[in-house]
N, C-alpha and C. Protein backbone atom coordinates (compact mmCIF):
# COMPACT_ATOMS: atom_id res chain seq x y z
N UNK A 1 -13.37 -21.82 -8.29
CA UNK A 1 -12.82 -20.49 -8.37
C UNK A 1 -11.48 -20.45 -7.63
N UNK A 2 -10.69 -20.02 -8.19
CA UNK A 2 -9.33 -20.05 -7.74
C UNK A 2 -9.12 -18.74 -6.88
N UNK A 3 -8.32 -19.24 -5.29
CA UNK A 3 -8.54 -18.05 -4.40
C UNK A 3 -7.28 -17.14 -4.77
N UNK A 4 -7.70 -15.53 -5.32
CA UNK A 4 -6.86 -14.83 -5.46
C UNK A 4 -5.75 -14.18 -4.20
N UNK A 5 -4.58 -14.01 -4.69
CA UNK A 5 -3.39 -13.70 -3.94
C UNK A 5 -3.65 -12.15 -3.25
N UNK A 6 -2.69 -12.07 -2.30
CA UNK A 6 -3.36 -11.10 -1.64
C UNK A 6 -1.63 -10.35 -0.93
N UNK A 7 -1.69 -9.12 -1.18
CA UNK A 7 -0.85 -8.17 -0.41
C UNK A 7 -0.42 -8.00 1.04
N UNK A 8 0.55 -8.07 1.70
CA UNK A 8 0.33 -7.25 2.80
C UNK A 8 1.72 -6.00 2.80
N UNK A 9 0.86 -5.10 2.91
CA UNK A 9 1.56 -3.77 2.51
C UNK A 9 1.04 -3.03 3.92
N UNK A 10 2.56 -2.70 4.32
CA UNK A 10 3.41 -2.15 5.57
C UNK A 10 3.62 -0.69 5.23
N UNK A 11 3.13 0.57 6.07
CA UNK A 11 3.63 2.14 5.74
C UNK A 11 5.27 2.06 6.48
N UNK A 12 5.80 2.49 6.05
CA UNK A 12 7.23 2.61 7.16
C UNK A 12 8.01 4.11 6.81
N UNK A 13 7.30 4.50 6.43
CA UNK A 13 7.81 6.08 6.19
C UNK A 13 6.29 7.11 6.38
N UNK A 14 7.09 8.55 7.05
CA UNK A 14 5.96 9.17 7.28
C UNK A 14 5.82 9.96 5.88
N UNK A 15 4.88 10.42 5.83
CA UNK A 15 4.13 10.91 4.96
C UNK A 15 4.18 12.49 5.21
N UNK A 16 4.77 12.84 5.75
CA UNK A 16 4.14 14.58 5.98
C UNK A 16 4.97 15.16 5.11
N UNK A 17 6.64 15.23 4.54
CA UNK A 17 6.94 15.91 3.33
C UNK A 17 6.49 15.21 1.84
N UNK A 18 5.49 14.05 2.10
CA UNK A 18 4.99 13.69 0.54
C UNK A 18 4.52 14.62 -0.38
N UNK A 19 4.41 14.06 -1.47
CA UNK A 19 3.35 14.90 -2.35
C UNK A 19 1.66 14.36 -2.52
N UNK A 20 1.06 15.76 -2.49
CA UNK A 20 -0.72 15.49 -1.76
C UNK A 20 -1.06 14.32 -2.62
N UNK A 21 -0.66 13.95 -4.23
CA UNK A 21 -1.18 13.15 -4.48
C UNK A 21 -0.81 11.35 -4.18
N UNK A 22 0.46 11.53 -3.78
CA UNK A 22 0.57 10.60 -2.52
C UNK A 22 0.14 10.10 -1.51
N UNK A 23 -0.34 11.50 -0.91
CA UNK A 23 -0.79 11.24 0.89
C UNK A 23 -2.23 10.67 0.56
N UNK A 24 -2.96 11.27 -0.32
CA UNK A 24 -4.19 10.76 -0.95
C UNK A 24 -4.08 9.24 -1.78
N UNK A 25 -3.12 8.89 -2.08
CA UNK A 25 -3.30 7.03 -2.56
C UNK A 25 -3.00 6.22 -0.98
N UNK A 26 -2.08 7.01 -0.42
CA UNK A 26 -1.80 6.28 0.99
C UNK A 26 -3.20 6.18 2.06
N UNK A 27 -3.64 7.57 2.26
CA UNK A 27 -5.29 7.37 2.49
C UNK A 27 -5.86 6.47 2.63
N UNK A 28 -6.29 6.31 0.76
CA UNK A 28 -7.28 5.83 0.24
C UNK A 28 -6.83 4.15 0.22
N UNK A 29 -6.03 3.84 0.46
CA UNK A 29 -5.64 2.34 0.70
C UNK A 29 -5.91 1.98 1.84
N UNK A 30 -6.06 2.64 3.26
CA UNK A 30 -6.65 2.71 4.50
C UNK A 30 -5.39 2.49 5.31
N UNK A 31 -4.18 2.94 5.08
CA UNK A 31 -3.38 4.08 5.98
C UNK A 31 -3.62 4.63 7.03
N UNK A 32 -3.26 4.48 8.39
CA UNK A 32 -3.44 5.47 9.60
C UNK A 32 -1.96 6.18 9.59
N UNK A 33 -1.46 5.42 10.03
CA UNK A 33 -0.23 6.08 10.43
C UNK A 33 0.87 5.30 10.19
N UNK A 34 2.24 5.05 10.74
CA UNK A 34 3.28 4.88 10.27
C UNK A 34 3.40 3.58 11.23
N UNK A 35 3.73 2.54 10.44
CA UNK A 35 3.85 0.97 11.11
C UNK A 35 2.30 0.56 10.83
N UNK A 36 1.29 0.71 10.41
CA UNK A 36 0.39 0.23 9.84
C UNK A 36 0.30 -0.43 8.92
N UNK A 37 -0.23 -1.90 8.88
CA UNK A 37 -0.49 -2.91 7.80
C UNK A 37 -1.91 -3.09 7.19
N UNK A 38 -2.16 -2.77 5.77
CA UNK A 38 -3.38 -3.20 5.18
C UNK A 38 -3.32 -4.98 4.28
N UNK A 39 -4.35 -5.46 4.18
CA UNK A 39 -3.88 -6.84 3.21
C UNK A 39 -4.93 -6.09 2.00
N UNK A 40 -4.28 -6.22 0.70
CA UNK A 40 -4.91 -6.18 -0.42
C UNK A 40 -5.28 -6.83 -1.48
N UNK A 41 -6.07 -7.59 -2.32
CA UNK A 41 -5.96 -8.14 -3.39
C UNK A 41 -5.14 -7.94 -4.26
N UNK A 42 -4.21 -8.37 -4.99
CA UNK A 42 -2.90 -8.38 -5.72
C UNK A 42 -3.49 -8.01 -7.39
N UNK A 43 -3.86 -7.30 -7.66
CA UNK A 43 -4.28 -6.86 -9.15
C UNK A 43 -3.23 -5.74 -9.58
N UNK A 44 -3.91 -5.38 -10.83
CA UNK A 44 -2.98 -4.53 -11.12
C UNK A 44 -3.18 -2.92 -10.79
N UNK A 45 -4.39 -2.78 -10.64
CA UNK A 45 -4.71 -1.83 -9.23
C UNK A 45 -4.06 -1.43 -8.64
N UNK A 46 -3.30 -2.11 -7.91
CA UNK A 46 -3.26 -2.42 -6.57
C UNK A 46 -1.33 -2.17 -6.53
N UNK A 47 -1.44 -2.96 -7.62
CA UNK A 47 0.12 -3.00 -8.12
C UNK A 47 0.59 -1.29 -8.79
N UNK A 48 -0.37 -0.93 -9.21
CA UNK A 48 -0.27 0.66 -9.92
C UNK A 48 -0.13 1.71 -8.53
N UNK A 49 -0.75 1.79 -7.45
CA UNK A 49 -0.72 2.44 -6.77
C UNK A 49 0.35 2.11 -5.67
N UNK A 50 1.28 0.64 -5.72
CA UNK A 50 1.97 0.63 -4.95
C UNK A 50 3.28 1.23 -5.55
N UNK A 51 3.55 1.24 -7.01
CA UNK A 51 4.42 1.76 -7.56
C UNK A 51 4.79 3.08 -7.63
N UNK A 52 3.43 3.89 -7.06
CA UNK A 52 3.14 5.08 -7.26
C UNK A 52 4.09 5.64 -5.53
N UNK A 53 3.61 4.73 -4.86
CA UNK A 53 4.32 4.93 -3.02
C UNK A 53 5.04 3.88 -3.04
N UNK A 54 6.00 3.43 -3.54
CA UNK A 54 7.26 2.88 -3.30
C UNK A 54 7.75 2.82 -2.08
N UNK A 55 8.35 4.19 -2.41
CA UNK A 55 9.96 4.50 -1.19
C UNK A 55 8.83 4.41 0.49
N UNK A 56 7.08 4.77 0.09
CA UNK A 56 7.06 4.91 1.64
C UNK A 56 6.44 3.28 2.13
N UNK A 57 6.74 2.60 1.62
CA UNK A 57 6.02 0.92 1.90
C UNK A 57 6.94 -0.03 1.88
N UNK A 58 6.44 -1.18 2.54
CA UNK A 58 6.75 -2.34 2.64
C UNK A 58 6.01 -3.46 1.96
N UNK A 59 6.58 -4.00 0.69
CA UNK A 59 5.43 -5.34 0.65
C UNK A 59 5.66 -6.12 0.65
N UNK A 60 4.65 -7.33 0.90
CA UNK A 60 5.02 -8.99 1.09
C UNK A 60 4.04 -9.60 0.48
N UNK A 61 3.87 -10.69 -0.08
CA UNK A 61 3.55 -11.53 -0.88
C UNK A 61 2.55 -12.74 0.43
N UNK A 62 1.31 -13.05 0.50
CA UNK A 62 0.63 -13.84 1.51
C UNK A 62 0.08 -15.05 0.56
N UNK A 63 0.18 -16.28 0.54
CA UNK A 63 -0.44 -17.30 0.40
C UNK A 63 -2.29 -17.91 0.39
């Protein structure tokens, strides 16, 4: 089984003038606060909801 690639996605913008259905994908990705890093599986999932929060993230590509 080939080990799948994996995210690491950085918040670097606050969230408080977002829009709710924003603050709710930022959430639900497990988001605290601002300078917080989650690692994610790289699907297209994953890829849909980062497109969705752009301007407030950071991503990087992990091995």
């Amino acid at each position: 089984m080939a080990e799948q690639k994996k995210l690491k996605i950085t918040l670097v913008r606050s969230t408080i003038a977002a829009v709710p259905k924003n603050k709710t994908i930022i959430k639900s990705m497990g988001f605290h606060k601002t300078g917080s890093s989650v690692i994610l599986p790289d699907n297209a999932a994953t890829r849909g909801q980062i497109r969705l929060i752009a301007p407030y993230v950071k991503v990087e590509e992990l091995d």
